[in-house]
PDB file of N, CA and C in Angstrom:
ATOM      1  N   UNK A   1     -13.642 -17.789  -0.089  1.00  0.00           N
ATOM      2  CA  UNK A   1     -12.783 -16.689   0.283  1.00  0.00           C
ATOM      3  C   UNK A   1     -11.995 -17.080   1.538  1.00  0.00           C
ATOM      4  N   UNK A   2     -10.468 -16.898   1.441  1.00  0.00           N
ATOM      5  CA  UNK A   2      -9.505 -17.231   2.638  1.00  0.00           C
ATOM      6  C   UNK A   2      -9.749 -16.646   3.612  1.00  0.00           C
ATOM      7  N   UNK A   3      -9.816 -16.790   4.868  1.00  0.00           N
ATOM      8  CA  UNK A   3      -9.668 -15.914   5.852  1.00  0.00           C
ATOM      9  C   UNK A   3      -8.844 -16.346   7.597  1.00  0.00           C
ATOM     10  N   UNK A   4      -7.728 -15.372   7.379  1.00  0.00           N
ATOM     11  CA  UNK A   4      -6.597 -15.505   8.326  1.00  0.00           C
ATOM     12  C   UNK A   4      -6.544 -14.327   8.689  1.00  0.00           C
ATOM     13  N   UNK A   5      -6.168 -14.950   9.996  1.00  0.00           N
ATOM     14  CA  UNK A   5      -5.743 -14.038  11.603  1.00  0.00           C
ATOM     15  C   UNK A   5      -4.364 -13.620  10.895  1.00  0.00           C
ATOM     16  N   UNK A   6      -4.262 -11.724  11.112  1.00  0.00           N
ATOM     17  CA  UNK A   6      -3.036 -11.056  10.822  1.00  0.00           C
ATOM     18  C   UNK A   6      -1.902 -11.015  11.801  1.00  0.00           C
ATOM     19  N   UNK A   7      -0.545 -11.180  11.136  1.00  0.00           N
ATOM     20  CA  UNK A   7       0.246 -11.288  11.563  1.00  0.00           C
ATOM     21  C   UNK A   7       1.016 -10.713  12.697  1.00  0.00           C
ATOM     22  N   UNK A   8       0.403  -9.675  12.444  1.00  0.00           N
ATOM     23  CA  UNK A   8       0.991  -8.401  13.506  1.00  0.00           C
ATOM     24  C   UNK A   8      -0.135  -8.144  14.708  1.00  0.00           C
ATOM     25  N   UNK A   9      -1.657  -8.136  14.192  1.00  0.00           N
ATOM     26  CA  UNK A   9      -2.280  -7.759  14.961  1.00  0.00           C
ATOM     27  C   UNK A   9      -3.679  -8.770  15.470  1.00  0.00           C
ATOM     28  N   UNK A  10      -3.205  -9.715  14.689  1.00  0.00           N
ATOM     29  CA  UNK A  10      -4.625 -11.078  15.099  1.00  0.00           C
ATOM     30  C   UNK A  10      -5.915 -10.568  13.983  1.00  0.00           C
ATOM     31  N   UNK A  11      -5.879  -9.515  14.096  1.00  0.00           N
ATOM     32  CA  UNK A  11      -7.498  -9.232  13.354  1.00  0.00           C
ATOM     33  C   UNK A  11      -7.518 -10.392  12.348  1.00  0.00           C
ATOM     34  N   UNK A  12      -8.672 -10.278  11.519  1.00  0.00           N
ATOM     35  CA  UNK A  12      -9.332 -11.024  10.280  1.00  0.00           C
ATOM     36  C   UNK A  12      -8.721 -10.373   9.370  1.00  0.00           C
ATOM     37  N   UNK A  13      -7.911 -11.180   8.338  1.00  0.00           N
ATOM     38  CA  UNK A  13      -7.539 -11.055   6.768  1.00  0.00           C
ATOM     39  C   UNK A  13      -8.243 -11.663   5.734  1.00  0.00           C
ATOM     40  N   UNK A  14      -8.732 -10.245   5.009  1.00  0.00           N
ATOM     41  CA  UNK A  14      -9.767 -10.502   3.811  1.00  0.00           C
ATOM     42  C   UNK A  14      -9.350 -10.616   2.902  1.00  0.00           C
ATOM     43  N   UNK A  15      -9.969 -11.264   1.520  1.00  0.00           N
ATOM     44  CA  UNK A  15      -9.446 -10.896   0.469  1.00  0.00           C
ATOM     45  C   UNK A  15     -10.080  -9.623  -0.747  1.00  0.00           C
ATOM     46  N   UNK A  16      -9.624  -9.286  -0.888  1.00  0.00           N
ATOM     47  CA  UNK A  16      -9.920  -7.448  -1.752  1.00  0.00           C
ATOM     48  C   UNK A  16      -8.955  -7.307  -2.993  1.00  0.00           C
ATOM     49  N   UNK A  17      -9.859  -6.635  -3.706  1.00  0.00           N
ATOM     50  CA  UNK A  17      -9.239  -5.757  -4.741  1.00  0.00           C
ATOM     51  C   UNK A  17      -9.370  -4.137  -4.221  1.00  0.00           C
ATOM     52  N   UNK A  18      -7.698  -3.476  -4.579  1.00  0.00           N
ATOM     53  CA  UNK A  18      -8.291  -2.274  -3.874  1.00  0.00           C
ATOM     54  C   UNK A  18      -6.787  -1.343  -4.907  1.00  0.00           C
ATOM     55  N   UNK A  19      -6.756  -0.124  -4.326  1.00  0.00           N
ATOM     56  CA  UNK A  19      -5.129   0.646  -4.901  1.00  0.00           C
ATOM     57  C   UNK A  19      -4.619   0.397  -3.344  1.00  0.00           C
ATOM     58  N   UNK A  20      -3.380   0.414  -4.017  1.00  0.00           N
ATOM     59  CA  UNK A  20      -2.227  -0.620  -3.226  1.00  0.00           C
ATOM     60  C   UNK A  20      -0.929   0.738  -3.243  1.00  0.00           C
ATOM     61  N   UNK A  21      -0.357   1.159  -2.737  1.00  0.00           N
ATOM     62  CA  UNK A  21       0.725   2.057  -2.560  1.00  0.00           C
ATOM     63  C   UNK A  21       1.774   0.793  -2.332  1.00  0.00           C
ATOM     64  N   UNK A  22       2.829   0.615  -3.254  1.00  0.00           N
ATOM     65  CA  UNK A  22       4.228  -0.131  -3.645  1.00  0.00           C
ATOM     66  C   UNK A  22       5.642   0.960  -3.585  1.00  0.00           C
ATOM     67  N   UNK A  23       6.537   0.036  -2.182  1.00  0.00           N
ATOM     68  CA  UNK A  23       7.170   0.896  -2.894  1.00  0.00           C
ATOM     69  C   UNK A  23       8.646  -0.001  -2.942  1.00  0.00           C
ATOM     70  N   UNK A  24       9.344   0.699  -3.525  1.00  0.00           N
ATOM     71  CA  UNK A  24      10.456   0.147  -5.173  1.00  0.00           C
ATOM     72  C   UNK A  24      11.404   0.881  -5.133  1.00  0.00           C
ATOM     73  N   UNK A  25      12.218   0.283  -4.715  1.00  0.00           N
ATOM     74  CA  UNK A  25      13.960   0.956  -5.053  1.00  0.00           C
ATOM     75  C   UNK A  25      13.917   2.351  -4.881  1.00  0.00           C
ATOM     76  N   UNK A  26      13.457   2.722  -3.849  1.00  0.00           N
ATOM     77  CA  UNK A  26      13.402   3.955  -3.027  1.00  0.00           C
ATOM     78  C   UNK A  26      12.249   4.757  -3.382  1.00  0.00           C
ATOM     79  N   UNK A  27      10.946   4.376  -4.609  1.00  0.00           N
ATOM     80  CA  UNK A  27       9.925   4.974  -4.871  1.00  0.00           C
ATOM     81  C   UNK A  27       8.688   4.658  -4.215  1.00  0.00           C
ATOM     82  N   UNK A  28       7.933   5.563  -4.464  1.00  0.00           N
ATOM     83  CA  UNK A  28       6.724   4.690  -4.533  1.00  0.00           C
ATOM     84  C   UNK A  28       5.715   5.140  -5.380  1.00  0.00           C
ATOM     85  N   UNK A  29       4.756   4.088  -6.116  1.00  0.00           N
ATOM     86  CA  UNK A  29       4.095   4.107  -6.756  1.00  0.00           C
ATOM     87  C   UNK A  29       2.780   3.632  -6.142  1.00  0.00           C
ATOM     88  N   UNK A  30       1.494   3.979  -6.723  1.00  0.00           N
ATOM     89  CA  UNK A  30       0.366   3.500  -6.672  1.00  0.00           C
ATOM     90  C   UNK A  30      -0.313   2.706  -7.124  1.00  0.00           C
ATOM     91  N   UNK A  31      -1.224   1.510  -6.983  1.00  0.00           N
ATOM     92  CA  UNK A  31      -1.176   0.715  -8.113  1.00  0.00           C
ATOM     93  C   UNK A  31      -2.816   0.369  -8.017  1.00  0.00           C
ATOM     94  N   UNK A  32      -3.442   0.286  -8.965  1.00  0.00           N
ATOM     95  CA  UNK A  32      -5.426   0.459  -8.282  1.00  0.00           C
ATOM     96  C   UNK A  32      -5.395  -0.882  -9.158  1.00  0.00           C
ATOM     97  N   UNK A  33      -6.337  -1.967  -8.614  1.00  0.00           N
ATOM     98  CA  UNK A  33      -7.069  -2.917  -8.924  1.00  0.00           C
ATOM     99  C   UNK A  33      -6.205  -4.391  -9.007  1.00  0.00           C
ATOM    100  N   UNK A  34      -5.591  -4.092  -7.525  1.00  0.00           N
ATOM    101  CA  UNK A  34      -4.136  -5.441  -7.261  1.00  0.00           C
ATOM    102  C   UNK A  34      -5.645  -6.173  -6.445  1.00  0.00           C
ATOM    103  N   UNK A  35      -5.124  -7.699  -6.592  1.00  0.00           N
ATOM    104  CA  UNK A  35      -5.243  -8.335  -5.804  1.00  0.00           C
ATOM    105  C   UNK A  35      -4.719  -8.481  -4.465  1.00  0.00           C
ATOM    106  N   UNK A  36      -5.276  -8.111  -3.388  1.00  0.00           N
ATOM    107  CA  UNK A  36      -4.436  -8.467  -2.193  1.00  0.00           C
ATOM    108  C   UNK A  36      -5.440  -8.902  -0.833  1.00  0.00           C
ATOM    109  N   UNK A  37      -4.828  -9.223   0.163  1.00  0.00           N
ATOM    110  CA  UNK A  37      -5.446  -9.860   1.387  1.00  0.00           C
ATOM    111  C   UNK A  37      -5.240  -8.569   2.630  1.00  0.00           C
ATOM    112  N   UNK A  38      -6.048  -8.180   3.187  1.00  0.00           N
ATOM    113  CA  UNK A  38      -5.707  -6.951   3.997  1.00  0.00           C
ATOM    114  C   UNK A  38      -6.538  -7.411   5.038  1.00  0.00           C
ATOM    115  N   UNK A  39      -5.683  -6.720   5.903  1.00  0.00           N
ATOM    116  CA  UNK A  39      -6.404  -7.059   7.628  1.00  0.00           C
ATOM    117  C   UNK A  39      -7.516  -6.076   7.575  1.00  0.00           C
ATOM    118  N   UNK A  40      -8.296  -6.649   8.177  1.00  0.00           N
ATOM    119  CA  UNK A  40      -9.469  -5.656   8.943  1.00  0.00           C
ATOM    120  C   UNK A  40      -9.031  -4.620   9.414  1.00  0.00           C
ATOM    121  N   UNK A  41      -8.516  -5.153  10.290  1.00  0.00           N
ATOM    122  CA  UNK A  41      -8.253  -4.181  12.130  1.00  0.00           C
ATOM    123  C   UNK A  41      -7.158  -3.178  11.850  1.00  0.00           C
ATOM    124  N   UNK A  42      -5.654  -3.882  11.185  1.00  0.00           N
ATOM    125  CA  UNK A  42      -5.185  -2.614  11.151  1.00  0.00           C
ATOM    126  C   UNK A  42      -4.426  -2.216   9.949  1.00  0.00           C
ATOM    127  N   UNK A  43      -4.993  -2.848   9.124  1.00  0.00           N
ATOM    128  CA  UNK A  43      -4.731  -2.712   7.531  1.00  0.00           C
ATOM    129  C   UNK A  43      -3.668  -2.960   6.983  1.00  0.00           C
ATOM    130  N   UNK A  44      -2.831  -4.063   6.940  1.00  0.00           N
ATOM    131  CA  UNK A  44      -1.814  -4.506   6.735  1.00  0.00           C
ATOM    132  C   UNK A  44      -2.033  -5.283   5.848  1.00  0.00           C
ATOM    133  N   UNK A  45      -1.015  -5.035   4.255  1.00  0.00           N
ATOM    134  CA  UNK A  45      -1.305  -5.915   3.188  1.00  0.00           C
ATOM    135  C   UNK A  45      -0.363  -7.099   3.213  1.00  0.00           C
ATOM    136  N   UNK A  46      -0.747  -7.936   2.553  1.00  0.00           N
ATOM    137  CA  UNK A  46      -0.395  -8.966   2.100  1.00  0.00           C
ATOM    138  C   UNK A  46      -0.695  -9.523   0.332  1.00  0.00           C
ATOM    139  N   UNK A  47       0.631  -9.748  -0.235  1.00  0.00           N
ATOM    140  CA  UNK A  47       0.426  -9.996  -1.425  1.00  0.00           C
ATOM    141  C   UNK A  47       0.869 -11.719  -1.750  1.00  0.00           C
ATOM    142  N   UNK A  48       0.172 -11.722  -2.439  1.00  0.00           N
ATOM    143  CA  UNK A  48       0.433 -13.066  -3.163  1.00  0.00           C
ATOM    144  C   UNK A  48       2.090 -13.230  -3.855  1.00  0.00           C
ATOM    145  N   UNK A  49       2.945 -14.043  -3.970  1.00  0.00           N
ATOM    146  CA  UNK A  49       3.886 -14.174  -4.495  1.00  0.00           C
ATOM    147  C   UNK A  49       3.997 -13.071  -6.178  1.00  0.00           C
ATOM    148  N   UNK A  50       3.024 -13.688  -6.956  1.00  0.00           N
ATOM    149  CA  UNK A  50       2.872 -13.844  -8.290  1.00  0.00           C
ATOM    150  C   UNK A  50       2.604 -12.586  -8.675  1.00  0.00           C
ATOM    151  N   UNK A  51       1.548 -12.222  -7.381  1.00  0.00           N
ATOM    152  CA  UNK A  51       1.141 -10.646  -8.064  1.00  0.00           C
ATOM    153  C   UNK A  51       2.268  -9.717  -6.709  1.00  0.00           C
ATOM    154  N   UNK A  52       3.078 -10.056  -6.310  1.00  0.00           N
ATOM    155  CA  UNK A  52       4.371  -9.145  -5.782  1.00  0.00           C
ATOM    156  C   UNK A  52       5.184  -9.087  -7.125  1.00  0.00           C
ATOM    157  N   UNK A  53       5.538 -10.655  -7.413  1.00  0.00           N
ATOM    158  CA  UNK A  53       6.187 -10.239  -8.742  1.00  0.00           C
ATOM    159  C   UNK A  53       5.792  -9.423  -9.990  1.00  0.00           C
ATOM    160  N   UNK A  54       4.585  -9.101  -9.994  1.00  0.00           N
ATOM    161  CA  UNK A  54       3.964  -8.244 -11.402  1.00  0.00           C
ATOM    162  C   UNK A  54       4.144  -6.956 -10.875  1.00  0.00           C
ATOM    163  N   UNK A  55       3.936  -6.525  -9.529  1.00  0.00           N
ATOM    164  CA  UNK A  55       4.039  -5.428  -8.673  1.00  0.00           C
ATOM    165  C   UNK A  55       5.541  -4.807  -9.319  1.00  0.00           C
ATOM    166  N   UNK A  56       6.215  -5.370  -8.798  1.00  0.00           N
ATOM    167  CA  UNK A  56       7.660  -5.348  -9.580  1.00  0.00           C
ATOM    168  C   UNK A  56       8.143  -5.201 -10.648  1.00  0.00           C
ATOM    169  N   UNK A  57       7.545  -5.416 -11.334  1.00  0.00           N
ATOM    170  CA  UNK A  57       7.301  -5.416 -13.497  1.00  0.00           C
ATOM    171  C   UNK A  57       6.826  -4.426 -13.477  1.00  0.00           C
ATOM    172  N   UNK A  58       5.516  -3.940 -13.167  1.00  0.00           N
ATOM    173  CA  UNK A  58       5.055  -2.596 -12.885  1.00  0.00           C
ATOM    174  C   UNK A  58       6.228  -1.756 -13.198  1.00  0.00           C
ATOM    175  N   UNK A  59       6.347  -1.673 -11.475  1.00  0.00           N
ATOM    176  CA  UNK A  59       7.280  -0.579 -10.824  1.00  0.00           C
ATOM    177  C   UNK A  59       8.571  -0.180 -11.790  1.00  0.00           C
ATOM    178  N   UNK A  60       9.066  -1.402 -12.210  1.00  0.00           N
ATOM    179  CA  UNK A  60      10.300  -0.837 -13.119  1.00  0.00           C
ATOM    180  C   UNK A  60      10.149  -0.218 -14.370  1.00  0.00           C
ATOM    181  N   UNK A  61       9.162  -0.860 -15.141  1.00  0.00           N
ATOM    182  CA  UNK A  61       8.838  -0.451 -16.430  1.00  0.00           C
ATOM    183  C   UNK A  61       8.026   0.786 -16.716  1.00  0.00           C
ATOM    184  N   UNK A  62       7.028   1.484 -15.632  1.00  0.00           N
ATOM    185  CA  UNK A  62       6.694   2.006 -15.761  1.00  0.00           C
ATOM    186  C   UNK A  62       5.715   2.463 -16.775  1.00  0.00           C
ATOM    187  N   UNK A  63       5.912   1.114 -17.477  1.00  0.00           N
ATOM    188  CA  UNK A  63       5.047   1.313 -18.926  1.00  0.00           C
ATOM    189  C   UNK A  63       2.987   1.144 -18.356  1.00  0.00           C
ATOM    190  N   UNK A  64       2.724   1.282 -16.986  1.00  0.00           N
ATOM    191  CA  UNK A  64       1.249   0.991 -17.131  1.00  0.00           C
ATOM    192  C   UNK A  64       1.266   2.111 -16.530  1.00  0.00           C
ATOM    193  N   UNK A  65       1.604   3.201 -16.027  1.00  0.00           N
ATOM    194  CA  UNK A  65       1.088   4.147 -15.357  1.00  0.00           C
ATOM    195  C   UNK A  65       0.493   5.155 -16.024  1.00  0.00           C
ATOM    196  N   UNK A  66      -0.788   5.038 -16.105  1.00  0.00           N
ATOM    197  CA  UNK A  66      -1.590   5.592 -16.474  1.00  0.00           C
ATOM    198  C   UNK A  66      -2.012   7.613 -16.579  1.00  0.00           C
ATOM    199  N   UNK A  67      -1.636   7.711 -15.128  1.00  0.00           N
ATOM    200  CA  UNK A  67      -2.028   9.211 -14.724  1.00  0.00           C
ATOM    201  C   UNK A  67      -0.831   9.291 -13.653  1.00  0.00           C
ATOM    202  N   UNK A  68      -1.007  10.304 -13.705  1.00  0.00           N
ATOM    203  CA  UNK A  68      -0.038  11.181 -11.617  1.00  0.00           C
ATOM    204  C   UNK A  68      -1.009  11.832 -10.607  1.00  0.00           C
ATOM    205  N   UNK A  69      -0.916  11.511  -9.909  1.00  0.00           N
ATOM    206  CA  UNK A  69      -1.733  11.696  -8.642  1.00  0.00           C
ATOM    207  C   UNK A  69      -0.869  12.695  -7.442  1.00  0.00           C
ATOM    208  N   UNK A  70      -1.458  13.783  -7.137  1.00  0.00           N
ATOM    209  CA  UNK A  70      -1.033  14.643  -5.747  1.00  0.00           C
ATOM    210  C   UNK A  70      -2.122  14.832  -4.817  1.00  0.00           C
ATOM    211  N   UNK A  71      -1.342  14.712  -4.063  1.00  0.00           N
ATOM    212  CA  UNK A  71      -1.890  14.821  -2.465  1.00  0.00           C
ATOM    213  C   UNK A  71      -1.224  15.554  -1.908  1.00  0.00           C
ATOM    214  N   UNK A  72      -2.053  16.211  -0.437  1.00  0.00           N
ATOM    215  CA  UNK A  72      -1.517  17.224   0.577  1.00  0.00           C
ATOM    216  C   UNK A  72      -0.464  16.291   1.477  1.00  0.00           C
ATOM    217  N   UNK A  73       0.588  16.836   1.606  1.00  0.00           N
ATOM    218  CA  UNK A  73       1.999  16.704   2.275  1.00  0.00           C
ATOM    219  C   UNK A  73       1.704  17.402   3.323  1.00  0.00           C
ATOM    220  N   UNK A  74       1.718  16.874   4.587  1.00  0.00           N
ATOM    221  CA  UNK A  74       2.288  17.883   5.681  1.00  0.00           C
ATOM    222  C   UNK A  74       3.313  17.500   6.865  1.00  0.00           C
ATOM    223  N   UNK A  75       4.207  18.705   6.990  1.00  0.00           N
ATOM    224  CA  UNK A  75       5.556  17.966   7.546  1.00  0.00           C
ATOM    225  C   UNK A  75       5.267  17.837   9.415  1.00  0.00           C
ATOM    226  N   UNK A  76       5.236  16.583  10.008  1.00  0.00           N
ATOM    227  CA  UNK A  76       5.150  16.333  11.345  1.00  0.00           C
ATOM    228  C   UNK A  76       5.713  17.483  12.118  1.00  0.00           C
ATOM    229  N   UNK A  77       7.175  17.715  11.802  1.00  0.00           N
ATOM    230  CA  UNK A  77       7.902  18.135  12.884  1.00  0.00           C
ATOM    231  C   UNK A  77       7.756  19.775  13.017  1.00  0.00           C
ATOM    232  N   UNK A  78       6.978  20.060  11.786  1.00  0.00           N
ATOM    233  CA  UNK A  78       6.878  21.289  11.594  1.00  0.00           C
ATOM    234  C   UNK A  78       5.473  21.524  12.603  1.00  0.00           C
ATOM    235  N   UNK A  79       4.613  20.861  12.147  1.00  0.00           N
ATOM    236  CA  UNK A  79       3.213  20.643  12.581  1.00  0.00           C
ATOM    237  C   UNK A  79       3.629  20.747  14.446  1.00  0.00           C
ATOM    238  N   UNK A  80       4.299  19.853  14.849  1.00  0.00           N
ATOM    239  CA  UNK A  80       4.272  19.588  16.055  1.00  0.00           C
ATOM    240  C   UNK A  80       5.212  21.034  16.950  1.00  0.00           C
ATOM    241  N   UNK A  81       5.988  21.595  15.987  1.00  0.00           N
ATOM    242  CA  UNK A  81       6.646  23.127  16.931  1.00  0.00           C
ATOM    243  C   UNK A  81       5.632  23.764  17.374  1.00  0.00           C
ATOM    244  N   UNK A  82       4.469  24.056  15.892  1.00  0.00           N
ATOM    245  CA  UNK A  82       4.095  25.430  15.722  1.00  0.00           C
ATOM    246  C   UNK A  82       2.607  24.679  17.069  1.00  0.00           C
ATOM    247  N   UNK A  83       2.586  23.253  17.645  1.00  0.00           N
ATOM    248  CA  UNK A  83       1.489  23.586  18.337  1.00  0.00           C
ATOM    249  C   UNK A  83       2.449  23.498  19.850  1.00  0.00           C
ATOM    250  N   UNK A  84       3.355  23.481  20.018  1.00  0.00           N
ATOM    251  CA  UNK A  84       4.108  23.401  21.180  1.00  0.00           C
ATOM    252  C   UNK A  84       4.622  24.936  21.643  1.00  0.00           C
ATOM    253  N   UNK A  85       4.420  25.807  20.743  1.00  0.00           N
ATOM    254  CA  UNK A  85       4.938  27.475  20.637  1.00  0.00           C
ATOM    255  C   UNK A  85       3.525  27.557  21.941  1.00  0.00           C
TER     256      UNK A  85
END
């Protein structure tokens, strides 16, 4: 197993399978069981060439997406008035 000091922040870069949030010509998609290298410390991915390019095949075709997924949205600036009132 590789292991490199991250780019941004020095920590240790592992290698993992994990869901990966991609995003694509102004989208973004989710993608579970990518290969990728992620920092420890402050979680910054890194992809392999080969599987960026499949990332990409993905994203356009749309033909593997399986399910849709929602999550809670909450807007900063809104958040930050109502505690400054």
């Amino acid at each position: 197993m590789k292991k490199d000091p991250c780019e941004f922040c020095d920590g240790l870069v592992e290698e993992a399978v994990m869901r990966v949030p991609f995003h694509y010509r102004k989208e973004l998609i989710y993608v579970d069981h990518v290969p990728v290298r992620v920092c420890r410390k402050c979680g910054e991915l890194y992809f392999d060439a080969v599987v960026y390019k499949r990332l990409e095949k993905i994203a356009e075709g749309r033909n593997a997406i399986r399910t849709k997924i929602t999550f809670p949205l909450a807007d900063y600036r809104k958040a930050l008035a109502i505690e400054t009132r």
